[in-house]
PDB file of N, CA and C in Angstrom:
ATOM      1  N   UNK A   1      19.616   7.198  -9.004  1.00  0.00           N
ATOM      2  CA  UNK A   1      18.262   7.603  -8.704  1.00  0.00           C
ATOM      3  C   UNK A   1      17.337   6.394  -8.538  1.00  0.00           C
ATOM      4  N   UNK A   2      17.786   5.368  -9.235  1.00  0.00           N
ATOM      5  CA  UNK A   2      16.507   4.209  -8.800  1.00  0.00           C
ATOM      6  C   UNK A   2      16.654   3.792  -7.614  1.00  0.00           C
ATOM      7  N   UNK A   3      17.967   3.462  -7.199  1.00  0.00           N
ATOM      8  CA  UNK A   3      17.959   2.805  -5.999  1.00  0.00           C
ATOM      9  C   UNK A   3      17.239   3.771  -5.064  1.00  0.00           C
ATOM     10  N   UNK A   4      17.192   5.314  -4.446  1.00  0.00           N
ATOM     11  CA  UNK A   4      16.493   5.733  -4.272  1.00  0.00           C
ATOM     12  C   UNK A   4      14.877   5.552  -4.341  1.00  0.00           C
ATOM     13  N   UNK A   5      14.277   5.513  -5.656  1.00  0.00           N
ATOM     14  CA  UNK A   5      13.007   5.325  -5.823  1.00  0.00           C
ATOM     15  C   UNK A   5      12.833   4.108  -5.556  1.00  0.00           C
ATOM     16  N   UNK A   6      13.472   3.107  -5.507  1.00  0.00           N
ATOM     17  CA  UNK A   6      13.258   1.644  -4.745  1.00  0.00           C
ATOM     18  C   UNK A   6      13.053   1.314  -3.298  1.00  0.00           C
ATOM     19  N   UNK A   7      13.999   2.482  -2.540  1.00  0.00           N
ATOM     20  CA  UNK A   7      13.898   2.267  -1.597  1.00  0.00           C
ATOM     21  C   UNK A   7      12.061   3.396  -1.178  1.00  0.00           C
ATOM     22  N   UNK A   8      11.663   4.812  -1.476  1.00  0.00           N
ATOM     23  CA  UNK A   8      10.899   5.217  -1.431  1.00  0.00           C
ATOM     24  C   UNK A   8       9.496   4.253  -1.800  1.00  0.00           C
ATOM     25  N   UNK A   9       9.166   3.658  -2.700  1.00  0.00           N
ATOM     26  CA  UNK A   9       8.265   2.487  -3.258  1.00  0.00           C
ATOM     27  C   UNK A   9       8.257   1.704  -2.106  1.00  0.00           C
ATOM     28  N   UNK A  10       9.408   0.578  -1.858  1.00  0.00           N
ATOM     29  CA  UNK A  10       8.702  -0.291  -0.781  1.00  0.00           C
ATOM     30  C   UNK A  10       7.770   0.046   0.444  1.00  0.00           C
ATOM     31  N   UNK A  11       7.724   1.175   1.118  1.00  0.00           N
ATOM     32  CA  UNK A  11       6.916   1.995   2.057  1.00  0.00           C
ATOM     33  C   UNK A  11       6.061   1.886   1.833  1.00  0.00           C
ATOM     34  N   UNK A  12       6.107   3.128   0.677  1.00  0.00           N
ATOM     35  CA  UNK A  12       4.413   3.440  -0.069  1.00  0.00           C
ATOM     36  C   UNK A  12       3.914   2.087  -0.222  1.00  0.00           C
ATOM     37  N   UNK A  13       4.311   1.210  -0.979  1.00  0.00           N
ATOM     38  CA  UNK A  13       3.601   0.191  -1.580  1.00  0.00           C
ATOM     39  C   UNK A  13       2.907  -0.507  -0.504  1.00  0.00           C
ATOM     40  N   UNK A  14       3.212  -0.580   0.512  1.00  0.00           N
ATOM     41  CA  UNK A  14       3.060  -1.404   1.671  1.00  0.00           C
ATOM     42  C   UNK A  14       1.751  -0.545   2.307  1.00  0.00           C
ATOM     43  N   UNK A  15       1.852   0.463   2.313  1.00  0.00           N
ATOM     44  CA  UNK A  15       0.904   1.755   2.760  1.00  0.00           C
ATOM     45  C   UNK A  15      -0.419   1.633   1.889  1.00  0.00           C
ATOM     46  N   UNK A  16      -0.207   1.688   0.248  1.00  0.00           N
ATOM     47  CA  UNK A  16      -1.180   1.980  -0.429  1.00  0.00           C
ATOM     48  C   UNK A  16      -2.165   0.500  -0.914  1.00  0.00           C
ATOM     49  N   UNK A  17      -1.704  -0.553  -0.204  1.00  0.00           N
ATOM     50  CA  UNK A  17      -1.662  -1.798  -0.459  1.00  0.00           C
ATOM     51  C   UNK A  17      -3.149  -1.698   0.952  1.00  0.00           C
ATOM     52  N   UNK A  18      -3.041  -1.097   2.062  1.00  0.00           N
ATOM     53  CA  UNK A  18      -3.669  -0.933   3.437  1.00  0.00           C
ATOM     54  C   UNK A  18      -4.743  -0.444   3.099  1.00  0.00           C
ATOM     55  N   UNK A  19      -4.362   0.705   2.235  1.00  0.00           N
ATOM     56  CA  UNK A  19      -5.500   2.009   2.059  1.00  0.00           C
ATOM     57  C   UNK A  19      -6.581   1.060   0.774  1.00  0.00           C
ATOM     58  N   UNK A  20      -5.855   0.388  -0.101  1.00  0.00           N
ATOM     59  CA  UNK A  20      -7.037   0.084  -0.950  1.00  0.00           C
ATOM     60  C   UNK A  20      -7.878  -1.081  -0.090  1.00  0.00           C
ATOM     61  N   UNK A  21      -7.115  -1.797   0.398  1.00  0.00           N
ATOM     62  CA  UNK A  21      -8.032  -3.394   1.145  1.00  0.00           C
ATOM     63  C   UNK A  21      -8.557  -2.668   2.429  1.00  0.00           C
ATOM     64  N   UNK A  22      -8.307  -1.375   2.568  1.00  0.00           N
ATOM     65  CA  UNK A  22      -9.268  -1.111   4.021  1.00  0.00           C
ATOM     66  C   UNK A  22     -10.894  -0.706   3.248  1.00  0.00           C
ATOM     67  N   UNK A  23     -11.138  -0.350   2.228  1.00  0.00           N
ATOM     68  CA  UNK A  23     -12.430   0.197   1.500  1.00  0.00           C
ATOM     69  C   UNK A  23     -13.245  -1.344   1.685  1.00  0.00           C
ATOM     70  N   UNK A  24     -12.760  -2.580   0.740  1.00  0.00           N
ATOM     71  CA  UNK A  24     -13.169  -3.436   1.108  1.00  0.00           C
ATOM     72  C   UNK A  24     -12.370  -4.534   0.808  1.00  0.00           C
ATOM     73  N   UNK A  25     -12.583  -5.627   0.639  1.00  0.00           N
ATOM     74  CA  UNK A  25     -11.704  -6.671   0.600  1.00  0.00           C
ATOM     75  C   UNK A  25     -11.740  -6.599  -1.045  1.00  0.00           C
ATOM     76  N   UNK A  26      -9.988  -7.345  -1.638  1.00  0.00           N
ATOM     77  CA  UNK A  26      -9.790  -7.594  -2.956  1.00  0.00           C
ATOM     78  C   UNK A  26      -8.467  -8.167  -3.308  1.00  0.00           C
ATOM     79  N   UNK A  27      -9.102  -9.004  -4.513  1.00  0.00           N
ATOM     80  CA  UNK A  27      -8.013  -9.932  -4.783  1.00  0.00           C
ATOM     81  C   UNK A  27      -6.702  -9.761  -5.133  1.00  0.00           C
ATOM     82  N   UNK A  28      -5.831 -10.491  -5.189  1.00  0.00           N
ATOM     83  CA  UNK A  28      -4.184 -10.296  -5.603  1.00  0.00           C
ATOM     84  C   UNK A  28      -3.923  -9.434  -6.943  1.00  0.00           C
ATOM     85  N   UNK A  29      -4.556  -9.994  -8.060  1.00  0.00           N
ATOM     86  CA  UNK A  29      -4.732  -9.297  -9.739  1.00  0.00           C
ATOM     87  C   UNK A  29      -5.279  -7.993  -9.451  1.00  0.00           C
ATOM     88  N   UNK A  30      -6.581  -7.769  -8.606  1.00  0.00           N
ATOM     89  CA  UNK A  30      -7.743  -6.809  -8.772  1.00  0.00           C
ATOM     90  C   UNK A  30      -6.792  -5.619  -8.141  1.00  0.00           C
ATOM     91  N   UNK A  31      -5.633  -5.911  -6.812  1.00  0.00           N
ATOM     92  CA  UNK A  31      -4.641  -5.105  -6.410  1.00  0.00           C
ATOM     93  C   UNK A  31      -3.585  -4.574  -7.599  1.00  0.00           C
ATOM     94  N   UNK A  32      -3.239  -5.580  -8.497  1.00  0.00           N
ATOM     95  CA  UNK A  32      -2.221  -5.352  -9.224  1.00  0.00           C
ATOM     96  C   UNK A  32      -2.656  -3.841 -10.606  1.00  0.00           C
ATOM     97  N   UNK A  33      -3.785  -4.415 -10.619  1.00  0.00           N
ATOM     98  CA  UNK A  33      -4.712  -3.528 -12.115  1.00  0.00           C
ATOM     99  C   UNK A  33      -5.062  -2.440 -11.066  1.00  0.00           C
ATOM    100  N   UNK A  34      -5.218  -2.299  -9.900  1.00  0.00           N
ATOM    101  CA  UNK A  34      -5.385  -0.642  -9.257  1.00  0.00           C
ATOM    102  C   UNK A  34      -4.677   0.121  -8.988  1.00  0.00           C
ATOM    103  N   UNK A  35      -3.213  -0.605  -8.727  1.00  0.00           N
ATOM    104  CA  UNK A  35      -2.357   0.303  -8.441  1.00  0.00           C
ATOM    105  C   UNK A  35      -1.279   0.768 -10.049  1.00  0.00           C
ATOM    106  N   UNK A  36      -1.797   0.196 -11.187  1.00  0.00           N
ATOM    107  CA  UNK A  36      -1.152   0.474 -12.094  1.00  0.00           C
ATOM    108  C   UNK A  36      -1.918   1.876 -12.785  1.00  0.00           C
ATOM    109  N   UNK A  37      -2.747   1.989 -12.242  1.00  0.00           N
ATOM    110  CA  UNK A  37      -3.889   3.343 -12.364  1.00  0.00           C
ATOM    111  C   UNK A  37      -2.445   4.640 -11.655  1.00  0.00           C
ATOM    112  N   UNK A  38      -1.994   4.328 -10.770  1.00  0.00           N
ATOM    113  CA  UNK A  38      -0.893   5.259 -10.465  1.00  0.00           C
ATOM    114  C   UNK A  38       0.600   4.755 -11.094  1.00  0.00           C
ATOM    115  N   UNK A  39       1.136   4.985 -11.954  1.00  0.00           N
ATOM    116  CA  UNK A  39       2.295   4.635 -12.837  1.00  0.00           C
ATOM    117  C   UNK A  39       3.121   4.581 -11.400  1.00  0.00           C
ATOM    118  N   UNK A  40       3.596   5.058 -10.517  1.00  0.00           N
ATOM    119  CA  UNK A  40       4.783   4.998  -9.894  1.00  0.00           C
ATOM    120  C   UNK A  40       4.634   4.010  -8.874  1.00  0.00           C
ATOM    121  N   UNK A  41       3.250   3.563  -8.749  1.00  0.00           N
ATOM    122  CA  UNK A  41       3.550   2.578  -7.974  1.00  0.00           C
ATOM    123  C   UNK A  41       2.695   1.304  -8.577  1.00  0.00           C
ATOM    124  N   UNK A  42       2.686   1.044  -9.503  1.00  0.00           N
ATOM    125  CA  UNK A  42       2.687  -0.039 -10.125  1.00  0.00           C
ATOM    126  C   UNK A  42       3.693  -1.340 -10.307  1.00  0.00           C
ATOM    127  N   UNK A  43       2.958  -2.277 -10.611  1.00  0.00           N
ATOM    128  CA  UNK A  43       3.803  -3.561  -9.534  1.00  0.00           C
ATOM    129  C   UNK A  43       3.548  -5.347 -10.118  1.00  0.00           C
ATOM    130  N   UNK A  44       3.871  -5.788 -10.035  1.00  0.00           N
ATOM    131  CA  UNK A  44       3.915  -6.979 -10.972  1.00  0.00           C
ATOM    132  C   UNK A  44       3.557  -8.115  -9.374  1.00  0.00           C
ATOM    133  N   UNK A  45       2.984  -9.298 -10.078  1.00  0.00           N
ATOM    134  CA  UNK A  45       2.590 -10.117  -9.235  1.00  0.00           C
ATOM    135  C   UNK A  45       3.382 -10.631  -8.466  1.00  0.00           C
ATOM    136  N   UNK A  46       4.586 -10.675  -9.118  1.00  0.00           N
ATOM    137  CA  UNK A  46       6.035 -11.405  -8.555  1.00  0.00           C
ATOM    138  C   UNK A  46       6.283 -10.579  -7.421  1.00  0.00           C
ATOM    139  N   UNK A  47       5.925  -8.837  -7.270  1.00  0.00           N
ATOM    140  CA  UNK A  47       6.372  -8.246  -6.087  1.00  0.00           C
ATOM    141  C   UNK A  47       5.542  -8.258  -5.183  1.00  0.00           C
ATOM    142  N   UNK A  48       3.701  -8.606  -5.403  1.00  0.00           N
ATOM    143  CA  UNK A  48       2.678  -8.232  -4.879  1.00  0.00           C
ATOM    144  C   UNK A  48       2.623  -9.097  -3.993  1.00  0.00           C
ATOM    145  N   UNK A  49       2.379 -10.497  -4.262  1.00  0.00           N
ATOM    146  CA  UNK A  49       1.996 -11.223  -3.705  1.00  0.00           C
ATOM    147  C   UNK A  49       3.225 -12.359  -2.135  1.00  0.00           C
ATOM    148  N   UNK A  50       4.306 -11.456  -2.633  1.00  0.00           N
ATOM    149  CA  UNK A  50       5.302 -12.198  -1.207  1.00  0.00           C
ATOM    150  C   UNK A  50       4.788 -10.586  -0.106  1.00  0.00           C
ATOM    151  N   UNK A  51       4.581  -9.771  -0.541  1.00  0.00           N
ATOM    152  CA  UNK A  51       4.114  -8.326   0.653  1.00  0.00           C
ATOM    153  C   UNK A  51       2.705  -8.634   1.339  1.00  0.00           C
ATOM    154  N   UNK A  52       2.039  -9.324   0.297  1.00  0.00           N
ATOM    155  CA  UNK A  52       0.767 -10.467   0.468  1.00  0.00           C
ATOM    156  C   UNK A  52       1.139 -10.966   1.813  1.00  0.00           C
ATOM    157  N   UNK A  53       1.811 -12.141   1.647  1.00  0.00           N
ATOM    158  CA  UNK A  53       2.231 -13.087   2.489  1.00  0.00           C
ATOM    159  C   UNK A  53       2.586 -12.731   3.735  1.00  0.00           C
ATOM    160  N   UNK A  54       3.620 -11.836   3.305  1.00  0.00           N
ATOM    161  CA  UNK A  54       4.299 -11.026   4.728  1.00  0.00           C
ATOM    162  C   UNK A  54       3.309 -10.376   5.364  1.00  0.00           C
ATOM    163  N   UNK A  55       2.081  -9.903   5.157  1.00  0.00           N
ATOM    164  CA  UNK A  55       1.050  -8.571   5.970  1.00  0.00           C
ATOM    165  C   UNK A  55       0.337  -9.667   6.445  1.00  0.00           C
ATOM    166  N   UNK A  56       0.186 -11.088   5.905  1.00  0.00           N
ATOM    167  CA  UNK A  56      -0.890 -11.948   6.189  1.00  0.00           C
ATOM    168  C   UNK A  56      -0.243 -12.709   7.718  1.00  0.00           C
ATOM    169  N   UNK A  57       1.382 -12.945   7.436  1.00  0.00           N
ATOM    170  CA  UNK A  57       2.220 -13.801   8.416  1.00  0.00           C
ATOM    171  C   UNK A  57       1.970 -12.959   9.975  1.00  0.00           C
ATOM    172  N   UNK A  58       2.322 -11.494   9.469  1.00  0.00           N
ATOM    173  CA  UNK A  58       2.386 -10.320  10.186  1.00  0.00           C
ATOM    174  C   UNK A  58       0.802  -9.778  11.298  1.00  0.00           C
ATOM    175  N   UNK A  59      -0.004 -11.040  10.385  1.00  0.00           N
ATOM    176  CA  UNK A  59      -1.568 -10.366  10.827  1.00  0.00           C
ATOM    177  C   UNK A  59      -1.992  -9.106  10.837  1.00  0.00           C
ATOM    178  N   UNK A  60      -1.457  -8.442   9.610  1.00  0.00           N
ATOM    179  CA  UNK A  60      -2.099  -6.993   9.621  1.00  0.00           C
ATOM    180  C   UNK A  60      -2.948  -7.421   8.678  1.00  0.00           C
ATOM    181  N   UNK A  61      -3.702  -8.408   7.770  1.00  0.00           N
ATOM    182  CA  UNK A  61      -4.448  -8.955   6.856  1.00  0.00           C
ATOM    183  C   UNK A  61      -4.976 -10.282   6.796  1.00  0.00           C
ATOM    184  N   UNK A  62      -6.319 -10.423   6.661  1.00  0.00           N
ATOM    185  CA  UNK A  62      -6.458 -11.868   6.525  1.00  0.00           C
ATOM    186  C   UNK A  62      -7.031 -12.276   5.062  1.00  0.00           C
ATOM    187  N   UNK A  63      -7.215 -13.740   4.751  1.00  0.00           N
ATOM    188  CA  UNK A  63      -7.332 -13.173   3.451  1.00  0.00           C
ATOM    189  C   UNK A  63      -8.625 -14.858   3.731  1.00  0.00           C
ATOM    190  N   UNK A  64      -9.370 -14.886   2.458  1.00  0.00           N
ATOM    191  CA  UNK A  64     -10.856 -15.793   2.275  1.00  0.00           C
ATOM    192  C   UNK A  64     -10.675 -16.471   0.689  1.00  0.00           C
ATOM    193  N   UNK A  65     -11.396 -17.436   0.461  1.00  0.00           N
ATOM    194  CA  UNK A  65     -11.488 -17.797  -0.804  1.00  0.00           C
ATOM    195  C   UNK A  65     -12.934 -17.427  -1.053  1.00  0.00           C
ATOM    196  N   UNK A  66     -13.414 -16.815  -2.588  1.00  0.00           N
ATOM    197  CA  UNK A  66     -14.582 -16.721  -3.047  1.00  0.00           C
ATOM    198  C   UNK A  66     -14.580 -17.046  -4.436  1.00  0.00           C
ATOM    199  N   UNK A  67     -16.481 -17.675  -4.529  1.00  0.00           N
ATOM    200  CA  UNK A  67     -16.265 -18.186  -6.331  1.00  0.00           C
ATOM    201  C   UNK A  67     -16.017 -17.633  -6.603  1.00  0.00           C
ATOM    202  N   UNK A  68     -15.735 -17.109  -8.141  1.00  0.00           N
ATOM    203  CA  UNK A  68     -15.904 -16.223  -9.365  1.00  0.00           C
ATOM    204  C   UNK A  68     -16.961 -16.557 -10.248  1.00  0.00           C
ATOM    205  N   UNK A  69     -17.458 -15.226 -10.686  1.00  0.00           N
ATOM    206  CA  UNK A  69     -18.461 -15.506 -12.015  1.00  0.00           C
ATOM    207  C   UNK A  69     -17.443 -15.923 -13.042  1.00  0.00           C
ATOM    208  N   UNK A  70     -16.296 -15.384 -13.272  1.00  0.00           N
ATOM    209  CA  UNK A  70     -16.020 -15.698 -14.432  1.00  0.00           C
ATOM    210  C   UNK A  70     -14.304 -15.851 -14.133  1.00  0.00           C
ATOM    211  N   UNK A  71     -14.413 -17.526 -13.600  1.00  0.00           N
ATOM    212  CA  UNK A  71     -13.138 -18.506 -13.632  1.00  0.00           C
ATOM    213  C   UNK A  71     -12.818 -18.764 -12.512  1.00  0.00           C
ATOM    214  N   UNK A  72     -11.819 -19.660 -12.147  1.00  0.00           N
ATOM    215  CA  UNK A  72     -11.753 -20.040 -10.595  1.00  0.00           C
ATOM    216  C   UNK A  72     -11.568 -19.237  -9.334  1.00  0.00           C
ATOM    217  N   UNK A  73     -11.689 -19.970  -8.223  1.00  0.00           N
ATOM    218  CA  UNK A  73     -12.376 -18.632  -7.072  1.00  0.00           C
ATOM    219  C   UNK A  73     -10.640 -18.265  -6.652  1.00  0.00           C
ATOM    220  N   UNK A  74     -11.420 -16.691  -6.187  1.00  0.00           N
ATOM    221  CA  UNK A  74     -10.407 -15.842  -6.034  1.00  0.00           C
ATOM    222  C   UNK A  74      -9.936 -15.874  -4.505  1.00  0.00           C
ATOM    223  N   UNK A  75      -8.687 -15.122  -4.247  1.00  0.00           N
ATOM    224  CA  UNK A  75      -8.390 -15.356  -2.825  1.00  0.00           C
ATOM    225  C   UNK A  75      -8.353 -13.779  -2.741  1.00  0.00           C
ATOM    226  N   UNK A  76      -9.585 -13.300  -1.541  1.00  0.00           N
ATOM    227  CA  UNK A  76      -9.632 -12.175  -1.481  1.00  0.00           C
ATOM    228  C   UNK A  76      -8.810 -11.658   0.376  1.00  0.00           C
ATOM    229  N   UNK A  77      -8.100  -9.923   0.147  1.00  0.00           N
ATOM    230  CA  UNK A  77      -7.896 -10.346   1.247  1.00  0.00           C
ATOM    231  C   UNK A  77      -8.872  -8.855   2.245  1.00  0.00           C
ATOM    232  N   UNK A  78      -8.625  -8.869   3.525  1.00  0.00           N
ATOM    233  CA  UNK A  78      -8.887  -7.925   4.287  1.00  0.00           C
ATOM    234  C   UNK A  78      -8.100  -6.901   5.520  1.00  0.00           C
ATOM    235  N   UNK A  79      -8.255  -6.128   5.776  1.00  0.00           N
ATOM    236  CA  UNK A  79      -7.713  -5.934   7.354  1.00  0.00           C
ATOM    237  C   UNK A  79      -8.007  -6.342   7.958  1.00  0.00           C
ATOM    238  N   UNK A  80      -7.024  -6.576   9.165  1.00  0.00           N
ATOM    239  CA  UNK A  80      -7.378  -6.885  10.608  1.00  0.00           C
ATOM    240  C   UNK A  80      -7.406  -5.501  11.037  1.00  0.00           C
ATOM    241  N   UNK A  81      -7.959  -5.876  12.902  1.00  0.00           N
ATOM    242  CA  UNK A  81      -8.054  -4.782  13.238  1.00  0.00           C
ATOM    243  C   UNK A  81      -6.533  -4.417  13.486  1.00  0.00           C
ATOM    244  N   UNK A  82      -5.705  -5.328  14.110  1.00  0.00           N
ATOM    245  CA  UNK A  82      -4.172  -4.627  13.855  1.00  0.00           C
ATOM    246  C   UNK A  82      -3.306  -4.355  12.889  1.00  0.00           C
ATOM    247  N   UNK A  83      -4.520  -4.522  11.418  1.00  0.00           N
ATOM    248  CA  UNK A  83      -3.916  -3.839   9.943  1.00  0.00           C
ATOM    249  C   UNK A  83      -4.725  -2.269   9.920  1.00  0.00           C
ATOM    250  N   UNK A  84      -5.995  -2.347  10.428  1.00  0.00           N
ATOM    251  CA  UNK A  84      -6.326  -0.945  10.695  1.00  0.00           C
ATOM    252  C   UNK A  84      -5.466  -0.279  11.854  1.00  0.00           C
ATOM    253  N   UNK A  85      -5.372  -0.296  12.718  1.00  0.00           N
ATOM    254  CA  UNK A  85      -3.930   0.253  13.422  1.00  0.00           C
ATOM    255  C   UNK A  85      -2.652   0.522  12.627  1.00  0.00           C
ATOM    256  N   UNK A  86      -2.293  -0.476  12.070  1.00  0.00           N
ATOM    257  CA  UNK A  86      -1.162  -0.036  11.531  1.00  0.00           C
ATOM    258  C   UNK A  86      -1.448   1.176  10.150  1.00  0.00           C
ATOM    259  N   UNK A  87      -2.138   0.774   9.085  1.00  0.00           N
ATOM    260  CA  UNK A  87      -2.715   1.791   8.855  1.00  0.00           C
ATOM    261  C   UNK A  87      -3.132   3.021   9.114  1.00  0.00           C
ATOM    262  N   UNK A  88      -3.737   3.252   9.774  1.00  0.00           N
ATOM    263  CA  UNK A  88      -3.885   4.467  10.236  1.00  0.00           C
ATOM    264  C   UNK A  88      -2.753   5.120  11.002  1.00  0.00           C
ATOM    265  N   UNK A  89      -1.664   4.578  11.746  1.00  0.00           N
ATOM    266  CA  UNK A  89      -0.396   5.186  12.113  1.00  0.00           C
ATOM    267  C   UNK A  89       0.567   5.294  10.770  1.00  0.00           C
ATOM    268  N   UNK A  90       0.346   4.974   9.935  1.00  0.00           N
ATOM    269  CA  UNK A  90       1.085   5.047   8.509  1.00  0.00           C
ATOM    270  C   UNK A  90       0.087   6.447   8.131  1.00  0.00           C
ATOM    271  N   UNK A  91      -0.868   6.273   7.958  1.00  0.00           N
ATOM    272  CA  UNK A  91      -1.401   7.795   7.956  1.00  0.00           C
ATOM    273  C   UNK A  91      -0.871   8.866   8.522  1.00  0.00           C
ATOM    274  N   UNK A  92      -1.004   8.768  10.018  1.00  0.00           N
ATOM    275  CA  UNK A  92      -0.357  10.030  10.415  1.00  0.00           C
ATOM    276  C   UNK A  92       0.875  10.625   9.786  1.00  0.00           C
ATOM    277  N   UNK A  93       1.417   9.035   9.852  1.00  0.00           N
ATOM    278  CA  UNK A  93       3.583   9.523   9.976  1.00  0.00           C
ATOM    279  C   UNK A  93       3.253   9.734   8.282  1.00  0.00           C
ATOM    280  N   UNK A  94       2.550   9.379   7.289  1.00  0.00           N
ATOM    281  CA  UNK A  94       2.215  10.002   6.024  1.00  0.00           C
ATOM    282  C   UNK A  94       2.009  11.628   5.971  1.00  0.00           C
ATOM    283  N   UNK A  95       1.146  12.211   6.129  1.00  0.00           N
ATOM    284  CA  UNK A  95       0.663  13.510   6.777  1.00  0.00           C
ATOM    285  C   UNK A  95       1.824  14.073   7.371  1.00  0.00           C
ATOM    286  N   UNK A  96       2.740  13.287   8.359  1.00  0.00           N
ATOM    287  CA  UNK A  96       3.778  14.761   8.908  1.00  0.00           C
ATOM    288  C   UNK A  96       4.782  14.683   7.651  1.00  0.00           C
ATOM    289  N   UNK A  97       5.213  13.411   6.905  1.00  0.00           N
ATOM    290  CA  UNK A  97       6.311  13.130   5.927  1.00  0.00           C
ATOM    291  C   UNK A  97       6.033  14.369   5.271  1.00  0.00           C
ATOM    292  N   UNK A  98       4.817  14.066   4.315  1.00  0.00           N
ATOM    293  CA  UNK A  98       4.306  14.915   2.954  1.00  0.00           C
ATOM    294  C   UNK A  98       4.228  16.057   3.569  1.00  0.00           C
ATOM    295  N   UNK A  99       3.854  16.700   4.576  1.00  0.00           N
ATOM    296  CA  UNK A  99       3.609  18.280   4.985  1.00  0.00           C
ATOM    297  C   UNK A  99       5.076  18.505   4.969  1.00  0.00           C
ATOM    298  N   UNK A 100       5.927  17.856   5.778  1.00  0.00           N
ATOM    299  CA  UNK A 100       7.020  18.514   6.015  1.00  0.00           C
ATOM    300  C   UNK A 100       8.088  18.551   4.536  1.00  0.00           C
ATOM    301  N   UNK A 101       7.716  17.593   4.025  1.00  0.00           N
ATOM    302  CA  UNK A 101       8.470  17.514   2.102  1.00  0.00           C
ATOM    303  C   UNK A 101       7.520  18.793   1.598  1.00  0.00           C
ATOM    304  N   UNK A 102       6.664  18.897   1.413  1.00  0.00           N
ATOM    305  CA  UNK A 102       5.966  20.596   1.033  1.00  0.00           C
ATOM    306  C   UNK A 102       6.434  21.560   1.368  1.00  0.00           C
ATOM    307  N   UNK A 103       6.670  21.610   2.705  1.00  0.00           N
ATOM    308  CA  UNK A 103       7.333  22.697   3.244  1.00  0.00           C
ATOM    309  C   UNK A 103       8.761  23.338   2.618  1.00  0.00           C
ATOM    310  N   UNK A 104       9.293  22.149   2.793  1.00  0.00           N
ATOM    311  CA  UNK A 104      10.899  21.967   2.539  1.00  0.00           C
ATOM    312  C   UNK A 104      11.006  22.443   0.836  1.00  0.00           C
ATOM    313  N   UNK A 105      10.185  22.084   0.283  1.00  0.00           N
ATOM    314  CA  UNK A 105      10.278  22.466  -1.413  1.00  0.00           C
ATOM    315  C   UNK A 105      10.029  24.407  -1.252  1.00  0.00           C
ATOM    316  N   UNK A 106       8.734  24.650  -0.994  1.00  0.00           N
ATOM    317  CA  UNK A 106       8.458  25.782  -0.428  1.00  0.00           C
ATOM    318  C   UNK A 106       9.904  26.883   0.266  1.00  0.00           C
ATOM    319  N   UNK A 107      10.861  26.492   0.925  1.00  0.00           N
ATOM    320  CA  UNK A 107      11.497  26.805   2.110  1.00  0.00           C
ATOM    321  C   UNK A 107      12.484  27.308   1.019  1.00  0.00           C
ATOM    322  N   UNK A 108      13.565  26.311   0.196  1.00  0.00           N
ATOM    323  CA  UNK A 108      14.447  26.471  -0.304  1.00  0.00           C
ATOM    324  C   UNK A 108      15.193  27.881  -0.683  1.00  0.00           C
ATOM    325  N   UNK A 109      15.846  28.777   0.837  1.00  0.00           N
ATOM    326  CA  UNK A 109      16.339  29.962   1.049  1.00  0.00           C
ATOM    327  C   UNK A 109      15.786  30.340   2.004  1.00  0.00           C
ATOM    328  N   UNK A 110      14.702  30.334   2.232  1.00  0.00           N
ATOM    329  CA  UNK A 110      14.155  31.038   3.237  1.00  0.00           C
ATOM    330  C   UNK A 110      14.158  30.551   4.962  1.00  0.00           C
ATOM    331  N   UNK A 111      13.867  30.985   5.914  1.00  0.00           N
ATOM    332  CA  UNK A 111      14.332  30.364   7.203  1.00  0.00           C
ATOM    333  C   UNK A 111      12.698  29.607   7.530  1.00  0.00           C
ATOM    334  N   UNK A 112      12.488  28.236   7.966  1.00  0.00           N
ATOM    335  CA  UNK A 112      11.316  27.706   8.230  1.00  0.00           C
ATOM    336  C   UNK A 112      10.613  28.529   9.877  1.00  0.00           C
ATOM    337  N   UNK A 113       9.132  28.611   9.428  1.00  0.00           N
ATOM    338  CA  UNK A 113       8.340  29.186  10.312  1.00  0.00           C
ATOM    339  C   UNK A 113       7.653  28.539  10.853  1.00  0.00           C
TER     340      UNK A 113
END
């Protein structure tokens, strides 16, 4: 079963990683402490920050340095507009996934309508 949920996680993570930095821009830690608010996709720096790298290489993200009030300045990041694209097509194909996994729980005997 984990390898399963390992493979399900890398997606999401990559997805929910879009959805929080599309609200506004935020740092590597400030990502790590939001997504631990959802237990299943909670995530350690060691995994966060190479998916970092990769969305940044990828240009679906850019990322800025800013002070801090309290300790050295942070590296915050953002979307691009071809991270909002990609995003939002992760939306859709989100929306048909989850409708059609609803369904399918729902279905179990019955013929789909």
């Amino acid at each position: 079963m984990s390898e399963w949920t390992s493979q399900a996680r890398r997606g999401i993570l990559e997805y929910s990683i879009l959805l929080l930095i599309s609200k506004e821009p935020r740092y590597g830690y400030e990502l790590v402490t939001l997504l631990d608010k959802w237990e299943p996709l909670a995530v350690t720096e060691g995994t966060l920050y190479p998916l970092l790298r990769r969305l940044l290489k990828e240009k679906y993200i850019e990322s800025y340095w800013k002070e801090s009030e309290s300790g050295p300045p942070r590296k915050y990041y953002s979307l691009t507009k071809a991270g909002q694209y990609l995003m939002e097509a992760m939306s859709i194909e989100w929306n048909k996934l989850s409708t059609a996994m609803n369904q399918i729980e729902l279905y179990r005997g019955e013929e789909p309508g």
